[in-house]
Protein backbone atom coordinates (compact mmCIF):
# COMPACT_ATOMS: atom_id res chain seq x y z
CA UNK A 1 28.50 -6.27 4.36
CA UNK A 2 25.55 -3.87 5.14
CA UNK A 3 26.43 -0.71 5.76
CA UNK A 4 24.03 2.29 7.25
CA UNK A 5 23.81 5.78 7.98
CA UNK A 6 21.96 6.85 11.26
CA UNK A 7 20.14 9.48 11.64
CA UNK A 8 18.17 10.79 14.83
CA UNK A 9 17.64 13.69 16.59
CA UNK A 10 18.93 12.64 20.01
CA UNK A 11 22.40 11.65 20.32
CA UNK A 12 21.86 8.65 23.08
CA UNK A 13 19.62 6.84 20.14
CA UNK A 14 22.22 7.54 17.84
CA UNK A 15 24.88 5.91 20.05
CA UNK A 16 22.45 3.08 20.84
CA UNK A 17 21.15 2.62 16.70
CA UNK A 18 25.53 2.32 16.16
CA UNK A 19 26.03 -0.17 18.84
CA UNK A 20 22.88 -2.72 18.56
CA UNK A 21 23.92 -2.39 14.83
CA UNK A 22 27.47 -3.06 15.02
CA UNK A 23 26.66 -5.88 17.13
CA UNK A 24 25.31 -7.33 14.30
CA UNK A 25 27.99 -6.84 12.02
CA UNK A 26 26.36 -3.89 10.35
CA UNK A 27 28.74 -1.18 9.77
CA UNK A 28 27.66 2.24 10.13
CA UNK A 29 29.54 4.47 7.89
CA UNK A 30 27.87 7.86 9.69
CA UNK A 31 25.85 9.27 12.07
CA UNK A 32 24.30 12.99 12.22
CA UNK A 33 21.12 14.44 13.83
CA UNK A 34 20.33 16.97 10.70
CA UNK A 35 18.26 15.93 7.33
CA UNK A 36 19.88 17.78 5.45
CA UNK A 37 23.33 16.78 6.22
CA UNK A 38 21.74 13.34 5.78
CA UNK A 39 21.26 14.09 2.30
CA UNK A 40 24.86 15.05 1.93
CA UNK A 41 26.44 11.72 3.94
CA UNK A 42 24.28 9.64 1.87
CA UNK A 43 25.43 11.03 -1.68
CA UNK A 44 29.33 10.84 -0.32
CA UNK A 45 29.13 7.66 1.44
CA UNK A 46 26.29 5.48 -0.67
CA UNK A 47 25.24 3.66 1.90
CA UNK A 48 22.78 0.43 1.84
CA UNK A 49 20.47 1.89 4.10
CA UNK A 50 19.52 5.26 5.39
CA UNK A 51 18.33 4.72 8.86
CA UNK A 52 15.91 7.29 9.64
CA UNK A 53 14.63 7.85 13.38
CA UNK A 54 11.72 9.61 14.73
CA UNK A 55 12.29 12.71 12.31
CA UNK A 56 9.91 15.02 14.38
CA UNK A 57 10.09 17.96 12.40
CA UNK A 58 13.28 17.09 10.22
CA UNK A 59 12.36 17.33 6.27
CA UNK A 60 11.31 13.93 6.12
CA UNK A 61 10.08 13.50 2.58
CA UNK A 62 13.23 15.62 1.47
CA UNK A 63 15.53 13.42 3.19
CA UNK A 64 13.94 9.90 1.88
CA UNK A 65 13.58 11.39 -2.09
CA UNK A 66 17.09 12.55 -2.18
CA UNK A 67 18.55 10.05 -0.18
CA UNK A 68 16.80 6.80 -1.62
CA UNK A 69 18.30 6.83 -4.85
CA UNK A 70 20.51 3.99 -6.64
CA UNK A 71 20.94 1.41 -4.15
CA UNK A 72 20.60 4.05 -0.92
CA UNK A 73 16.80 2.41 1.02
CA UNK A 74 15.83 4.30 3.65
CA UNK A 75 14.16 2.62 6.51
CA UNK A 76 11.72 5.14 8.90
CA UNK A 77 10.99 4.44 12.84
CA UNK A 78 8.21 6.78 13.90
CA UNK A 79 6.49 7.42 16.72
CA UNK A 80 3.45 8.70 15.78
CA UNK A 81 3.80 8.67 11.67
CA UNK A 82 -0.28 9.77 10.21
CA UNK A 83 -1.42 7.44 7.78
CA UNK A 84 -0.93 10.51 5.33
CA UNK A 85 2.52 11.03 6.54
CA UNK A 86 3.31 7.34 5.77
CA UNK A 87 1.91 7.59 2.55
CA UNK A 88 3.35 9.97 1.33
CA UNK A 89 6.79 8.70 2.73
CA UNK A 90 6.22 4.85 1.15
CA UNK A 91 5.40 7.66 -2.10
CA UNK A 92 8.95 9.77 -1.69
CA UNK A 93 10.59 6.22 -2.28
CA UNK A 94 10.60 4.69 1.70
CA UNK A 95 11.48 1.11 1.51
CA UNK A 96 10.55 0.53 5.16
CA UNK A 97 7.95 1.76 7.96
CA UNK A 98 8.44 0.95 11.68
CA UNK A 99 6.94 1.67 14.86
CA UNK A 100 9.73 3.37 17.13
CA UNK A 101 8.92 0.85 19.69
CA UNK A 102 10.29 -1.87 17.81
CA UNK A 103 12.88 -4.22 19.59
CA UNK A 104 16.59 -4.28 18.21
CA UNK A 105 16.46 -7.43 16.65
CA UNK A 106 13.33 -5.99 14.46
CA UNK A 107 15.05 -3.13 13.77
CA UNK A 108 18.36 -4.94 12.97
CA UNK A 109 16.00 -7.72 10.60
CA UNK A 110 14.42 -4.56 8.86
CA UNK A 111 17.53 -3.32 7.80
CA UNK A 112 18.49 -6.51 6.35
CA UNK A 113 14.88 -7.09 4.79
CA UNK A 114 15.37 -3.52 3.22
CA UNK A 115 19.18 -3.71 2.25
CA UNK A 116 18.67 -6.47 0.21
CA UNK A 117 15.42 -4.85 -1.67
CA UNK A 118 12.71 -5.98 0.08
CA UNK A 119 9.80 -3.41 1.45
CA UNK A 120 8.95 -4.09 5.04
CA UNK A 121 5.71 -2.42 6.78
CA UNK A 122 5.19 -2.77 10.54
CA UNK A 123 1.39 -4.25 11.06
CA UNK A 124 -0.26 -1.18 12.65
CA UNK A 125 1.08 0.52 9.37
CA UNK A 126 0.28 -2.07 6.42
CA UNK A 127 -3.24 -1.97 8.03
CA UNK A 128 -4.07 1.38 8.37
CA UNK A 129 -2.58 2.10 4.74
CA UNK A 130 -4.73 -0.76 3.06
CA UNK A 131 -7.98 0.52 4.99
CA UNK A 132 -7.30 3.74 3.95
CA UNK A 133 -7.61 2.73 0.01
CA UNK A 134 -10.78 0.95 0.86
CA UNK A 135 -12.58 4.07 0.07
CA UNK A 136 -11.29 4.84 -3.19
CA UNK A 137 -13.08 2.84 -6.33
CA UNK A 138 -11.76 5.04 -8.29
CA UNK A 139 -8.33 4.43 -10.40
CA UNK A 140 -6.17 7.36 -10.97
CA UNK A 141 -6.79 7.87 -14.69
CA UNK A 142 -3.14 9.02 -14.98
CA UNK A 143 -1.46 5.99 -14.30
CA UNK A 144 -3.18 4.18 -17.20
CA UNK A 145 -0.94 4.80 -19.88
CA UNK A 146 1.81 4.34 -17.59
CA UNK A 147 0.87 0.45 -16.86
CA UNK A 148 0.02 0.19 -20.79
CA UNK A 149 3.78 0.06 -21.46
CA UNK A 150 3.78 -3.22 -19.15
CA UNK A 151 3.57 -6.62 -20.33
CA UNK A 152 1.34 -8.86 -18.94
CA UNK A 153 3.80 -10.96 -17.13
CA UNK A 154 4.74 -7.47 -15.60
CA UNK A 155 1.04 -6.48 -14.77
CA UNK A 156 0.88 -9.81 -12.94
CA UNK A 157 3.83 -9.39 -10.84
CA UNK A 158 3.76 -5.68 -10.23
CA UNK A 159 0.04 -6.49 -8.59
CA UNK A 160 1.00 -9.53 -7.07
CA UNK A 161 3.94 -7.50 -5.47
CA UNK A 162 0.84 -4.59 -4.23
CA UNK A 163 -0.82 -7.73 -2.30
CA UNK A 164 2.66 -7.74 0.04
CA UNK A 165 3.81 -10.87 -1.12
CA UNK A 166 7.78 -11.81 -1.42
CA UNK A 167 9.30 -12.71 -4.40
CA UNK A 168 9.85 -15.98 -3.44
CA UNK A 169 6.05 -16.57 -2.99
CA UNK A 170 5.67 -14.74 -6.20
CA UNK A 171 7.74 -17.31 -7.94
CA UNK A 172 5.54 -20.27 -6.44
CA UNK A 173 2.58 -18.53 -7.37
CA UNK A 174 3.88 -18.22 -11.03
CA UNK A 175 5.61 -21.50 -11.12
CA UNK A 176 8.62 -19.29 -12.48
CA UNK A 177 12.08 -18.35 -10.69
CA UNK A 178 12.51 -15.80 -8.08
CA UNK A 179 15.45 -13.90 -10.93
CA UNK A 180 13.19 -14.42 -12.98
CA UNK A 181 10.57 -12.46 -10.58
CA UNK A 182 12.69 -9.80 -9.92
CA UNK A 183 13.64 -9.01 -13.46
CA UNK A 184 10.13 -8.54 -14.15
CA UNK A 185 9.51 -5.99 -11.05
CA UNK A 186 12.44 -4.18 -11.99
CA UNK A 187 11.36 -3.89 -15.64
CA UNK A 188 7.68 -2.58 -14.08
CA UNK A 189 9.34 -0.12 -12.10
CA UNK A 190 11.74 1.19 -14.30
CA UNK A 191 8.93 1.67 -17.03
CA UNK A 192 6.61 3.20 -14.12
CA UNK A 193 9.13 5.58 -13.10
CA UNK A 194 9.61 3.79 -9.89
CA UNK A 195 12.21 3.99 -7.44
CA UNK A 196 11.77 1.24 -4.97
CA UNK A 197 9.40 -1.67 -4.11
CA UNK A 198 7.31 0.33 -2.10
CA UNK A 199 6.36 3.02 -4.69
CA UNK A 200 5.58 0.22 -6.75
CA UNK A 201 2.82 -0.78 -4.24
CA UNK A 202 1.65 2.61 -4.12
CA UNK A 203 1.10 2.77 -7.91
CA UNK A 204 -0.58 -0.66 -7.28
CA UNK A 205 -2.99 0.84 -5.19
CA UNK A 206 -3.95 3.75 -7.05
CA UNK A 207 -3.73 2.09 -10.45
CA UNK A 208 -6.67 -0.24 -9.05
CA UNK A 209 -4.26 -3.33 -9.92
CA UNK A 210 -4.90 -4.44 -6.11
CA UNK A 211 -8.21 -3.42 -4.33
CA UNK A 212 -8.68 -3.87 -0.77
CA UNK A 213 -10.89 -7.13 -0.02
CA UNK A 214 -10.46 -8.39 -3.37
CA UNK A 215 -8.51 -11.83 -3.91
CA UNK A 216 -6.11 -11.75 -6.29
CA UNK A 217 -6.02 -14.71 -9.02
CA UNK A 218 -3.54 -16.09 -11.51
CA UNK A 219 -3.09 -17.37 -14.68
C-alpha cells in the first residue's frame, strides 16, 4: 500500500488530491496547507510520498530536504516552477516534477512511479533542464574525487541513469539484472552523498558523466 501526505495551499485541491487518490487505493495518511507542518507530518507519519502542490511561496526547498529523507519522495506539481527553481528542487532531493495541469491519472501514475523509487520529469521540464546544461562544458571540479570512489560498473550506471533511462532498460543495456542495477545506483549514491535518483542525475550533469547531445555508449 502507498501511502501520501498532501499538501496544498487551497483546501478544495486538498479535498480533490485525497479523493482522486483514494480512488486509487492510495491512502493518504495527512493533509495540511503549511510547509512547515509538512515537515513535521512527514517525520511522524513516514509516508511513501510527500505530495507537494503548487507551493507558491511555501518553503519549498525546506520542505523537500527535510521531508525526502529515508524512504519519504516528494513529488512537486507547479504551475509556473523556473528552470532554476526546478533545479534546485530535483537538487534538495525531489524525486518528481509535474506540471499542475496534469490529469489525475498522471498524477496518480507519478506517485506510483516515485513511491517505488523511480524519478519522473514532466516533458516541458526534462527539456528545459537538459537545454539548460547545454551551455556548461565545464565539469564541476568538486565532484571529481567524489565519482573517484566509484567503480566502473557504478560510473556506467550512475551515467546511464543521468540519460533518463529505467532500470529495466539499464539492465538490457548491460546484459545484467535490474537488482543487480539497482544495487549498483544505490552504492553510487550512497558514496556520492546522494539522496534520491534525481540528485543522482544532477551530479550526472555537473560531473560531465552525461552531456547534452552526446550519445552515450557501453561496454
Amino acid at each position: 500500500m502507498v501511502d501520501v501526505l498532501v499538501v496544498a495551499r487551497d483546501e478544495v485541491s486538498r479535498a480533490g488530491f485525497t479523493t482522486v487518490l483514494g480512488a486509487a487505493g492510495i491512502d493518504v495518511v495527512g493533509s495540511t496547507g503549511s510547509g512547515f507542518e509538512a515537515v513535521l507530518i512527514a517525520g511522524e507519519t513516514r509516508p511513501a510520498v510527500v505530495l507537494l502542490d503548487d507551493p507558491g511561496d511555501m518553503p519549498v526547498e525546506l520542505v523537500v530536504a527535510r521531508s525526502a529523507s529515508g524512504t519519504t519522495r516528494v513529488l512537486v506539481l507547479s504551475a509556473a516552477a523556473s528552470d532554476e527553481t526546478a533545479y534546485r528542487l530535483l537538487r534538495a532531493g525531489a524525486s518528481g516534477l509535474l506540471p499542475r495541469s496534469a490529469p489525475a491519472a498522471g498524477v496518480v501514475g507519478a506517485v506510483r512511479v516515485v513511491a517505488a523509487g523511480g524519478l519522473l520529469l514532466g516533458e516541458t521540464f526534462a527539456r528545459r533542464l537538459v537545454e539548460g546544461y547545454t551551455p556548461r562544458p565545464v565539469p564541476r571540479e568538486d565532484l571529481a574525487d567524489r565519482l573517484s570512489r566509484l567503480t566502473c560498473r557504478e560510473v556506467e550506471v550512475l551515467r546511464l541513469v543521468g540519460t533518463g533511462l529505467t532500470n529495466a532498460v539499464i539492465a538490457g543495456r548491460l546484459s545484467i539484472s535490474e537488482a543487480t542495477v539497482k544495487t549498483h545506483l544505490n552504492r553510487a549514491m550512497a558514496k556520492l552523498d546522494s539522496t534520491s535518483r534525481a540528485q543522482a542525475v544532477v551530479i550526472a550533469y555537473e560531473s560531465g558523466l552525461v552531456v547534452p547531445g552526446r550519445p552515450i555508449s557501453t561496454s
